[in-house]
Protein backbone atom coordinates (compact mmCIF):
# COMPACT_ATOMS: atom_id res chain seq x y z
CA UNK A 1 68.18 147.86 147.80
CA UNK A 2 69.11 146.89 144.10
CA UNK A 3 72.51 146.31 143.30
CA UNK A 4 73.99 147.62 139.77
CA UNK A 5 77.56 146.45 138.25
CA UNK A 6 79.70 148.95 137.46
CA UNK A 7 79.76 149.73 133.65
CA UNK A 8 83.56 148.73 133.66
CA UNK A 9 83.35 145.83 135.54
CA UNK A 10 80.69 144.69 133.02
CA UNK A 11 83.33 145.28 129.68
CA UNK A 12 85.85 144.09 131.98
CA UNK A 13 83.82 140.52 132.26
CA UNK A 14 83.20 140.97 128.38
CA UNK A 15 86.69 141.40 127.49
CA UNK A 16 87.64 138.06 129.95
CA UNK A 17 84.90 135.89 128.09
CA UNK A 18 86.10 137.13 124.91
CA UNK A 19 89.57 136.27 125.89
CA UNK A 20 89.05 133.21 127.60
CA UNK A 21 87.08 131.83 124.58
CA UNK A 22 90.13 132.99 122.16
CA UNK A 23 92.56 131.26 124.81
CA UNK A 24 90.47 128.22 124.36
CA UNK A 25 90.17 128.37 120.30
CA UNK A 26 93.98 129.44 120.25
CA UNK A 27 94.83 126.12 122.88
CA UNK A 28 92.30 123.51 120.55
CA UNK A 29 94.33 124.40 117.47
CA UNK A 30 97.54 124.28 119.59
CA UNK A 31 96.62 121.04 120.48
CA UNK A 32 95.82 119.95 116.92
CA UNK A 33 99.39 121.10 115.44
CA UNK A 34 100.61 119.33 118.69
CA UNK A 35 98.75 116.23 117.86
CA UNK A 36 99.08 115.41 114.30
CA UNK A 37 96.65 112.45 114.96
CA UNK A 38 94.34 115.12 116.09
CA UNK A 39 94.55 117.14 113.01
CA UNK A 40 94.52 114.35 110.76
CA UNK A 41 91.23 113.03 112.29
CA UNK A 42 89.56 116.39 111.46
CA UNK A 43 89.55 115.87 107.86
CA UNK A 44 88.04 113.66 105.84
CA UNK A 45 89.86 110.37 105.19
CA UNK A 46 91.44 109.12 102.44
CA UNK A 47 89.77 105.78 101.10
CA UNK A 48 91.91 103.32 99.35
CA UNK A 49 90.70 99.66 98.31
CA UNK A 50 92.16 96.55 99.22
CA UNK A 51 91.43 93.41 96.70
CA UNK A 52 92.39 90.27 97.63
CA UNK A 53 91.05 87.01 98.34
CA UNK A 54 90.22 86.05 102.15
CA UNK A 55 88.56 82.70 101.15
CA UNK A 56 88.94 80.24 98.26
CA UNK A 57 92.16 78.57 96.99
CA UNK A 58 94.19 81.82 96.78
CA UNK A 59 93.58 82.47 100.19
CA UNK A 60 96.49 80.66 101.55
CA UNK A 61 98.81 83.23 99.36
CA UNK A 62 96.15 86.40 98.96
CA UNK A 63 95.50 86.83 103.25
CA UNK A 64 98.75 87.87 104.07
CA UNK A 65 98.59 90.53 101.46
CA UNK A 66 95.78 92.49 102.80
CA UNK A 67 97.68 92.10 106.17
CA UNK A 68 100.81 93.56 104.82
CA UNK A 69 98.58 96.85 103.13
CA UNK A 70 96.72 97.09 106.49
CA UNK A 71 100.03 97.02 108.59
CA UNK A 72 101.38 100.03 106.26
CA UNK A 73 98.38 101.95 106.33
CA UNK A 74 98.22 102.05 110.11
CA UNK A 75 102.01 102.99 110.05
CA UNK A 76 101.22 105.77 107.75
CA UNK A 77 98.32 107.10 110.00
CA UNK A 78 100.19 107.06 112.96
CA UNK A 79 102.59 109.19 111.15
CA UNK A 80 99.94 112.04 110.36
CA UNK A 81 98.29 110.07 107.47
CA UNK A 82 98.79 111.57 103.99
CA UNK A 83 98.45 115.05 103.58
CA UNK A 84 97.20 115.31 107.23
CA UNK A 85 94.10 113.34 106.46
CA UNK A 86 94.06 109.99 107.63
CA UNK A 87 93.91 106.84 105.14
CA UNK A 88 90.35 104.97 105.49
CA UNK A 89 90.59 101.10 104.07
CA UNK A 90 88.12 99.39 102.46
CA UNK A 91 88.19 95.64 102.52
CA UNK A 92 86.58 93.52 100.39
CA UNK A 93 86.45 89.76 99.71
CA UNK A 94 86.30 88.38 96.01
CA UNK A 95 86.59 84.72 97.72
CA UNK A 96 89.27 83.36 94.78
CA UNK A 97 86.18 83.96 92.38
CA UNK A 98 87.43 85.90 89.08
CA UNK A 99 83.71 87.55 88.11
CA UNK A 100 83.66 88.79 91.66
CA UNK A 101 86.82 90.75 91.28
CA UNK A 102 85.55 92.69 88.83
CA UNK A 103 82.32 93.61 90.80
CA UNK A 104 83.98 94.31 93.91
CA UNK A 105 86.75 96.68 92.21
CA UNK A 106 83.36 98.68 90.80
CA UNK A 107 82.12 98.66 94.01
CA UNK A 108 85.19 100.44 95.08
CA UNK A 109 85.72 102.49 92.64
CA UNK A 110 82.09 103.59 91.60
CA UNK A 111 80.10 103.30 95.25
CA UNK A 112 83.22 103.52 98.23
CA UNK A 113 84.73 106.01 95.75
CA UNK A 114 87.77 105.12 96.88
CA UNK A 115 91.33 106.81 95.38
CA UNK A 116 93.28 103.86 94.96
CA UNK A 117 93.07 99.97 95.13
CA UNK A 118 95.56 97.71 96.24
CA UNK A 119 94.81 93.87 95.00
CA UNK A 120 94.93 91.09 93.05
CA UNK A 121 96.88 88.07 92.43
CA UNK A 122 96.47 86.03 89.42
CA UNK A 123 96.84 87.61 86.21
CA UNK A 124 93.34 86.20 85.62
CA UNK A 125 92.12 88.31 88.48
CA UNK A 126 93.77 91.43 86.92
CA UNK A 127 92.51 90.64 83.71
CA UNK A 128 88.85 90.34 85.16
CA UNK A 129 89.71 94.15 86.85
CA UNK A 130 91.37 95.49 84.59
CA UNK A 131 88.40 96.76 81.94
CA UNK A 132 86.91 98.30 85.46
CA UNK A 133 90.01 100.69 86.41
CA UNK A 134 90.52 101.79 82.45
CA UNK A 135 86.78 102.53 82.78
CA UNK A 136 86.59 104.59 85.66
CA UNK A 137 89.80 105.74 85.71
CA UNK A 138 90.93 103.94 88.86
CA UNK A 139 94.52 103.15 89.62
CA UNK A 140 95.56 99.31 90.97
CA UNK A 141 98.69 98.80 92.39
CA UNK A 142 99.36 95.24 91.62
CA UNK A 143 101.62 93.73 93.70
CA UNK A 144 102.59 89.56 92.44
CA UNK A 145 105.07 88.81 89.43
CA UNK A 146 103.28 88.38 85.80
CA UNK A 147 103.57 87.29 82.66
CA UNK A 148 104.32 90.53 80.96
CA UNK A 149 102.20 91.47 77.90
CA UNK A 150 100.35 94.36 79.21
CA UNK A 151 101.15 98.36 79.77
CA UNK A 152 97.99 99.89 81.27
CA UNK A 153 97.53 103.71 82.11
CA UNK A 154 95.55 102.60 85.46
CA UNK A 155 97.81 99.93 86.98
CA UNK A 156 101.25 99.81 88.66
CA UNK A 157 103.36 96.28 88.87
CA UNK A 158 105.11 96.63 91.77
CA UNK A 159 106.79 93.09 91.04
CA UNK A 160 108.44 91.47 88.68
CA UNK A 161 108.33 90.74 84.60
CA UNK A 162 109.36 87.49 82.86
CA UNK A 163 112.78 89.04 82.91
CA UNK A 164 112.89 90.03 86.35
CA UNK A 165 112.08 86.14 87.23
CA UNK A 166 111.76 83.81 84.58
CA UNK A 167 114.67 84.19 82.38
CA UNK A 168 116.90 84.69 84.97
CA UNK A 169 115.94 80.82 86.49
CA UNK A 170 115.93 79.60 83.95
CA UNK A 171 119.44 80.90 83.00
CA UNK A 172 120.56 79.82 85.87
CA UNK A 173 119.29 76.09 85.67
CA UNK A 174 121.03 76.14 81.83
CA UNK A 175 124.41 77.33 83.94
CA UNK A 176 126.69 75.09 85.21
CA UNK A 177 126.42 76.83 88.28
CA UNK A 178 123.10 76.14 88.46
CA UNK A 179 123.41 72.41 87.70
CA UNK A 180 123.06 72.48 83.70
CA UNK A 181 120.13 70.93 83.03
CA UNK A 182 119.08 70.09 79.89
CA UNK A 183 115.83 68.99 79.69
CA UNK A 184 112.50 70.69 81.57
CA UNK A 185 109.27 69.71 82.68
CA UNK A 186 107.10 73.09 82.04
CA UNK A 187 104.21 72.66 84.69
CA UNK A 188 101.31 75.11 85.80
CA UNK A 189 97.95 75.91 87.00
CA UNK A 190 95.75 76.63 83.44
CA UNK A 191 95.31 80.21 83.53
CA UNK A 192 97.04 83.11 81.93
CA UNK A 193 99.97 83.37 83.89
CA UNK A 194 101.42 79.99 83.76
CA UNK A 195 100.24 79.75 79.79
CA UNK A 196 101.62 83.12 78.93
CA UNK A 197 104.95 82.47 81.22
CA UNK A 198 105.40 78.99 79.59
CA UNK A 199 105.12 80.59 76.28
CA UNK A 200 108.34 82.36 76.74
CA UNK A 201 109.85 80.29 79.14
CA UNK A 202 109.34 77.94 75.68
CA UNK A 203 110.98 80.69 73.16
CA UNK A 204 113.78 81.45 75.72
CA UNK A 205 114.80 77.57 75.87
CA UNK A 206 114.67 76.91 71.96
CA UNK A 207 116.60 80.08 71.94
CA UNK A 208 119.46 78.62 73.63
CA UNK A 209 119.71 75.00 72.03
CA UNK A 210 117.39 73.08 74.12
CA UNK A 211 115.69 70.80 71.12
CA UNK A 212 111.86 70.90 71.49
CA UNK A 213 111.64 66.95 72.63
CA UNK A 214 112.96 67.85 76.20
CA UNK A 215 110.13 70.54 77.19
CA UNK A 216 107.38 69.33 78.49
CA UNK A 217 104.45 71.30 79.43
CA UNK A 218 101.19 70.54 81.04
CA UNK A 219 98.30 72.22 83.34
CA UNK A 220 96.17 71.25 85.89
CA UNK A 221 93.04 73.67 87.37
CA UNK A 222 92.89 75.45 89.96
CA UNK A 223 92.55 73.26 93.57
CA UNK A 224 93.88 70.56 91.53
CA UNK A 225 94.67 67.92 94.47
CA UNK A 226 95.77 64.67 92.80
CA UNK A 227 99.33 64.69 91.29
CA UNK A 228 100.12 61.37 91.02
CA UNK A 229 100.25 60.72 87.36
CA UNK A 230 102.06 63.93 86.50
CA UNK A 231 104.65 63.36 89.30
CA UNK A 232 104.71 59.63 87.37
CA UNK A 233 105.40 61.59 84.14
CA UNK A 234 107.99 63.77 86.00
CA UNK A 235 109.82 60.69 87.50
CA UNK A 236 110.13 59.08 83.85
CA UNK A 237 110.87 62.11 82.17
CA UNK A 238 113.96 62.76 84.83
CA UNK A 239 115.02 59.18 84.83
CA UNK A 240 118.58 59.22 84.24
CA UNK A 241 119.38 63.20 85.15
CA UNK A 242 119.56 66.28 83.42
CA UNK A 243 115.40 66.94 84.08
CA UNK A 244 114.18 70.52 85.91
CA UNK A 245 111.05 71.18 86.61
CA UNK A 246 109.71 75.01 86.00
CA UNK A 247 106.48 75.20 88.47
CA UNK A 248 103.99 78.20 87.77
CA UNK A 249 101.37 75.69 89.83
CA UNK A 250 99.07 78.79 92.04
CA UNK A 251 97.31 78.39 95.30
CA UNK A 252 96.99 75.76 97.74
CA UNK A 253 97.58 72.95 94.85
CA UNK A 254 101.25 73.23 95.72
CA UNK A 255 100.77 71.68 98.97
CA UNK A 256 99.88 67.88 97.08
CA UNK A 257 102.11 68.87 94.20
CA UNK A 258 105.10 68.82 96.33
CA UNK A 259 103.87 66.16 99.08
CA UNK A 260 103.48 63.50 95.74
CA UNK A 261 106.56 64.64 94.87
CA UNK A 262 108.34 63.86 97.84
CA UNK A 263 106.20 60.45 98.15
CA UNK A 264 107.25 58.95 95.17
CA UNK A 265 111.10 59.26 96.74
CA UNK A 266 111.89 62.01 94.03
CA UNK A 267 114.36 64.88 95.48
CA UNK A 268 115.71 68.08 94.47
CA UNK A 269 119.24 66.03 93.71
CA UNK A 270 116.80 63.90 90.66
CA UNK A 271 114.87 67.00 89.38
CA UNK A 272 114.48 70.39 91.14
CA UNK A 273 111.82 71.95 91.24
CA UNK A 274 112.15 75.82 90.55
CA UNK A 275 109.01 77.70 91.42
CA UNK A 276 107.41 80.89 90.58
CA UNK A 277 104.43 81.08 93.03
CA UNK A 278 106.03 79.47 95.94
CA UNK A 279 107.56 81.64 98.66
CA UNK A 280 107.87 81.34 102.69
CA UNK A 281 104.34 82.32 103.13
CA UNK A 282 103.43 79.16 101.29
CA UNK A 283 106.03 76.74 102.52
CA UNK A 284 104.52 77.65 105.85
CA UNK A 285 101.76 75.24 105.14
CA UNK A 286 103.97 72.66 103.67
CA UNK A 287 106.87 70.09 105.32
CA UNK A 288 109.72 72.15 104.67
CA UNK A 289 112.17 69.65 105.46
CA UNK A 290 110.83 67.44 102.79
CA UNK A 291 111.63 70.25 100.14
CA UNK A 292 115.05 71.09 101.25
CA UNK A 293 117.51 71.46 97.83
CA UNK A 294 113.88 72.68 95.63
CA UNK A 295 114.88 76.25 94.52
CA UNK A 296 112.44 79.70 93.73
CA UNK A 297 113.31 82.99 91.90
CA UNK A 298 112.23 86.03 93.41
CA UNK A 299 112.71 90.02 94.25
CA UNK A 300 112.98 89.55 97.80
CA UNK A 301 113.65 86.86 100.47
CA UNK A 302 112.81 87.16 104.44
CA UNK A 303 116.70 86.37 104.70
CA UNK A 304 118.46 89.34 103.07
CA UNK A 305 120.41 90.40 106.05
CA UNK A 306 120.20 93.91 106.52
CA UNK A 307 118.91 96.13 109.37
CA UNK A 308 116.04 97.72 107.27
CA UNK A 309 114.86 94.11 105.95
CA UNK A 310 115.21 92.72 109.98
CA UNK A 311 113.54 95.66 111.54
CA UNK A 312 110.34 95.14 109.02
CA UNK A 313 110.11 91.59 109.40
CA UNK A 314 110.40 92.01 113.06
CA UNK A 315 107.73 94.41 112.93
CA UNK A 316 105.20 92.36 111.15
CA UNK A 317 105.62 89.33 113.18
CA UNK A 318 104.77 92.28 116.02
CA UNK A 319 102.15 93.43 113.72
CA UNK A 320 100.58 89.46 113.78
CA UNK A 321 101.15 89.31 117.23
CA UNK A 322 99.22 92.19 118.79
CA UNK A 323 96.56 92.31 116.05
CA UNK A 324 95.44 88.54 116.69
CA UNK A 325 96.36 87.29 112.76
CA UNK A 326 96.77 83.61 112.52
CA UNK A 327 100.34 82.35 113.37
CA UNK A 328 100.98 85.50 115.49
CA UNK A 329 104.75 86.24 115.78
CA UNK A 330 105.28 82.95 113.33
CA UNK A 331 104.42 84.63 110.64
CA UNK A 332 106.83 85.42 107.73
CA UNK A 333 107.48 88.01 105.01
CA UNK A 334 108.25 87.27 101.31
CA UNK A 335 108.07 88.89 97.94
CA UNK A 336 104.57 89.34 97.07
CA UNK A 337 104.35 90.56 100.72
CA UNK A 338 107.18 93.60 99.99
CA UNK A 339 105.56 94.52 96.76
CA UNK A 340 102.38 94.97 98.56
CA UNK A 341 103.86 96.91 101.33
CA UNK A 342 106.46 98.90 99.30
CA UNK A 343 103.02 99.65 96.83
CA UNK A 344 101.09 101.71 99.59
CA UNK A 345 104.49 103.69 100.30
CA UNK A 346 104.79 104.53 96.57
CA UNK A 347 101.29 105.80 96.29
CA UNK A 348 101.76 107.85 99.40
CA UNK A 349 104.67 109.27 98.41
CA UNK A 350 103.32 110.52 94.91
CA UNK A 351 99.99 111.67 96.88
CA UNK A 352 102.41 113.83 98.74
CA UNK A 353 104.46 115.16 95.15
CA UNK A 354 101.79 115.75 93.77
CA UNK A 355 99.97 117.47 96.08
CA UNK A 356 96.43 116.03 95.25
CA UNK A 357 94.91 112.19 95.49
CA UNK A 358 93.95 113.09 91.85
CA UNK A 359 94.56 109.55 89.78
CA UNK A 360 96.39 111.46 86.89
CA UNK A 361 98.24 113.91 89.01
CA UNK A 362 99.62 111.21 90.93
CA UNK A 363 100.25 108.40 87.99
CA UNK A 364 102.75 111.60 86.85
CA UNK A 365 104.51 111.81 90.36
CA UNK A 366 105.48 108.02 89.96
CA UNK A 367 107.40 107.98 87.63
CA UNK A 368 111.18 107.57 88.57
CA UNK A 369 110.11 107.08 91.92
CA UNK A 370 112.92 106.14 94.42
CA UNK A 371 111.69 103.41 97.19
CA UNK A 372 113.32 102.62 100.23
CA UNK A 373 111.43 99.03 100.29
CA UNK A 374 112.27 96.30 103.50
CA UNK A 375 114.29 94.46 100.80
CA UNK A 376 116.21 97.28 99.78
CA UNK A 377 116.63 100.36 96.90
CA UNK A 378 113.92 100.03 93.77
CA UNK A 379 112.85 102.20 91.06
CA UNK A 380 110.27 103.04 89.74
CA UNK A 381 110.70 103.31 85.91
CA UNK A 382 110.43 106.51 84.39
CA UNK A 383 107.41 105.73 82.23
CA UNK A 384 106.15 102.32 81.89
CA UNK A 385 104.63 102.46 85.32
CA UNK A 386 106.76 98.63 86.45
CA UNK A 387 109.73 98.68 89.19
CA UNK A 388 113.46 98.53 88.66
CA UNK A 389 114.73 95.82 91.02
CA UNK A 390 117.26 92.95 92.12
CA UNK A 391 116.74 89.22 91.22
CA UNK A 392 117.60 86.57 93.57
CA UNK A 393 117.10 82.81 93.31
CA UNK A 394 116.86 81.11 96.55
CA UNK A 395 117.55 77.46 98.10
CA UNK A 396 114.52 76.35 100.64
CA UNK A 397 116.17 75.38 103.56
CA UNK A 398 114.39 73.04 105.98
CA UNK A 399 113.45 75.66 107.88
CA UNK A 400 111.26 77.30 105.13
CA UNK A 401 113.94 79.89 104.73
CA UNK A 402 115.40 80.27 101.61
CA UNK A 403 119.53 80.55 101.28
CA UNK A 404 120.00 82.72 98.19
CA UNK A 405 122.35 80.97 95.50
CA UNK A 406 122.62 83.67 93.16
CA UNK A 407 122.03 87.14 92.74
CA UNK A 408 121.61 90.02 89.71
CA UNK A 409 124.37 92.42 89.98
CA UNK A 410 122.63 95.91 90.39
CA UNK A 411 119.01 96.93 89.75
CA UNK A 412 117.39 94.67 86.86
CA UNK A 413 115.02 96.83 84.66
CA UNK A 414 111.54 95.77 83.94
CA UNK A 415 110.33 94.43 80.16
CA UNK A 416 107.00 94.30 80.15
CA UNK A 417 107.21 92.71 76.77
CA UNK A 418 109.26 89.94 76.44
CA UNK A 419 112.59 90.09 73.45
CA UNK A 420 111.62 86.62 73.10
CA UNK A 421 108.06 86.96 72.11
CA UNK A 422 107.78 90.33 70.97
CA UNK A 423 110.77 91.65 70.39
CA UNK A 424 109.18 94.73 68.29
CA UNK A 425 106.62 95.86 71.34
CA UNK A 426 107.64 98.34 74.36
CA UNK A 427 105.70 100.44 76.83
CA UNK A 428 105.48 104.33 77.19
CA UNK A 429 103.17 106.29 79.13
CA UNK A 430 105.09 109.39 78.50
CA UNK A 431 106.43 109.24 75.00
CA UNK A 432 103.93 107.16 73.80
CA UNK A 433 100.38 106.22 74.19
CA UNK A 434 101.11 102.78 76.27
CA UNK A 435 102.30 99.93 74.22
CA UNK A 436 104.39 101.00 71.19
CA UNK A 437 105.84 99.12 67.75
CA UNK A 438 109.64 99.80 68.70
């Protein structure tokens, strides 16, 4: 006997597949809007570039950058990503070697084809990039203070100018709050940022009365390890008070600078030292206690007490912890650190304005730019793509903290050419084409 379904029963069954495969369309893209991970890992990524030395002498500063850019990219794909795809790094190692930058950011920017890059220390380093990103129309956001002297269309300077750091100490050293020093030992690493910033470190001293014979400048390479005769020179230059030093020294040649220092008896109370390139990331490799009373001018210390600054610094030393990094929850935050950080939020949040990762679309949605960084409110300026922000100058303490001695009062806006060198130059990238005769 053959048995036949009933015609119903058999558009009955049709209609329950039909609707059971709807439910189960309609409860996948439920669980997508649900999820926002979910959703976010069904679109393509978003690849950005990260730049920065992981071996060679910039290393000991460069390391903790990339860890900072990683640590903000994970917090912005656990968010939903950026425009609900998720962000997709791409790490590279130029290994402290300035040729190497420039082939790695190609790499980027020609074969990962990524939308942004976030790297670089030195200036040199930037220099070496810089032809590549004008090239191919890549944008850098660059996160360490410079010497100024440059308005590109393809890179941000999330940190500072000479007058957002170098004026400023030195003003403070002429003060007689700061001590009133009248003579200064001008001494660097020989590259373009320490030339360039000693250049109008030079013009801003002469311009306030200090008589050419008491500035002294010199340069050492990079690694340089034996300081001995220049910390000689420094002791018989400071003999009998009034001497400051003004230290654009890069890299891990701080650590003999300041242990030869300290060897031949010399303290902060017979010369400070005021640095440019030294911040608690550094001192972690150093005797802090020996450097107690030396001073550094910044954007941002780990101390600024506030509950946005201690929440971020607690989560980074979390961060360290549970990712394995070196030092784990010992680790520390400082300036360079921020910028880096506060530079993958400002990208983000101009992805998100303008709607597009499209490099010209989102250099527009930058501009004036506000930025809720760890450290506090910053700006970015309206058009000549650097940051509006406070200046602090900071004591190291012999716990490698700094205690901040003096402070800008408000937001301090960038210059990326100097009144002191070239007082008839500005930068415009919405008025003008770039750099401008004012």
């Amino acid at each position: 006997m053959q048995v036949r379904t009933p015609a119903s029963n058999v558009g009955r069954g049709l209609v329950l597949s039909i609707t059971a495969v709807a439910l189960a369309l309609a409860m996948s893209v439920g669980s997508s809007l649900i999820n926002p991970q979910m959703a976010v890992a069904a679109k393509d990524p978003v690849k950005v570039g990260i730049l920065h030395s992981l071996s060679g002498t910039m290393a000991i500063s460069e390391v903790s950058l990339r860890d900072v850019v990683m640590m903000a990219i994970e917090e912005i794909n656990d968010a939903g990503g950026v425009l609900g795809r998720e962000i997709e790094p791409v790490v590279v190692d130029p290994a402290s070697d300035w040729p190497l930058f420039a082939e790695k950011a190609k790499q980027l920017l020609q074969q990962d084809k990524v939308d942004a890059v976030f790297g670089c220390w030195t200036s040199v380093s930037r220099k070496s990039v810089l032809p590549v990103f004008e090239k191919n129309n890549g944008l850098l956001f660059y996160p360490v203070q410079y010497e100024g002297e440059e308005c590109s269309k393809n890179v941000f300077y999330t940190a500072a100018t000479p007058n957002q750091q170098l004026i400023p100490a030195a003003k403070y050293l002429l003060s007689e709050e700061g001590g009133g020093y009248k003579k200064f030992y001008l001494l660097g690493t020989d590259y373009v940022f320490p030339r360039t910033a000693n250049k109008i470190l030079r013009a801003y001293l002469l311009h306030e009365g200090v008589p050419e014979k008491n500035i002294i400048e010199e340069y050492t390479p990079f690694h340089h390890q034996d300081y001995q005769t220049i910390v000689g020179k420094i002791k018989k230059f400071a003999r009998g008070g009034d001497a400051a030093i003004l230290s654009t020294i890069n890299g891990d040649s701080n650590v003999p600078f300041y242990k030869e220092f300290t060897n031949q008896g010399l303290t902060a109370d017979d010369a400070p030292i005021m640095a440019f390139s030294v911040a608690e990331d550094e001192l972690r490799g150093m005797d802090a206690k020996a450097l107690a009373g030396h001073l550094a001018a910044w954007n941002y210390f780990q101390s600024i007490d506030t509950p946005k600054n201690n929440d971020w610094v607690a989560r980074f030393k979390e961060y360290a912890r549970t990712h394995g990094l070196p030092g784990g929850s010992k680790r520390v935050t400082d300036d360079p650190m921020e910028a880096a950080y506060y530079g993958v939020y400002l990208w983000k949040d101009a992805v998100e304005k303008a709607g597009t990762t499209d490099v010209d679309a989102v250099r527009k949605a930058v501009y004036g730019t506000v930025i809720d960084a760890p450290g506090g409110l910053k700006k970015a300026d309206p058009a000549n793509h650097h940051i509006y922000k406070p200046v602090y100058i900071g004591e190291i303490l012999k716990t490698g903290q700094f205690k901040v001695v003096w402070k800008s009062e408000g937001l301090v806006r960038a210059e990326p050419w100097s009144k002191y060198t070239s007082p008839d130059k500005g930068c415009d990238w919405v008025d003008h084409k770039g750099t401008y005769k004012k």
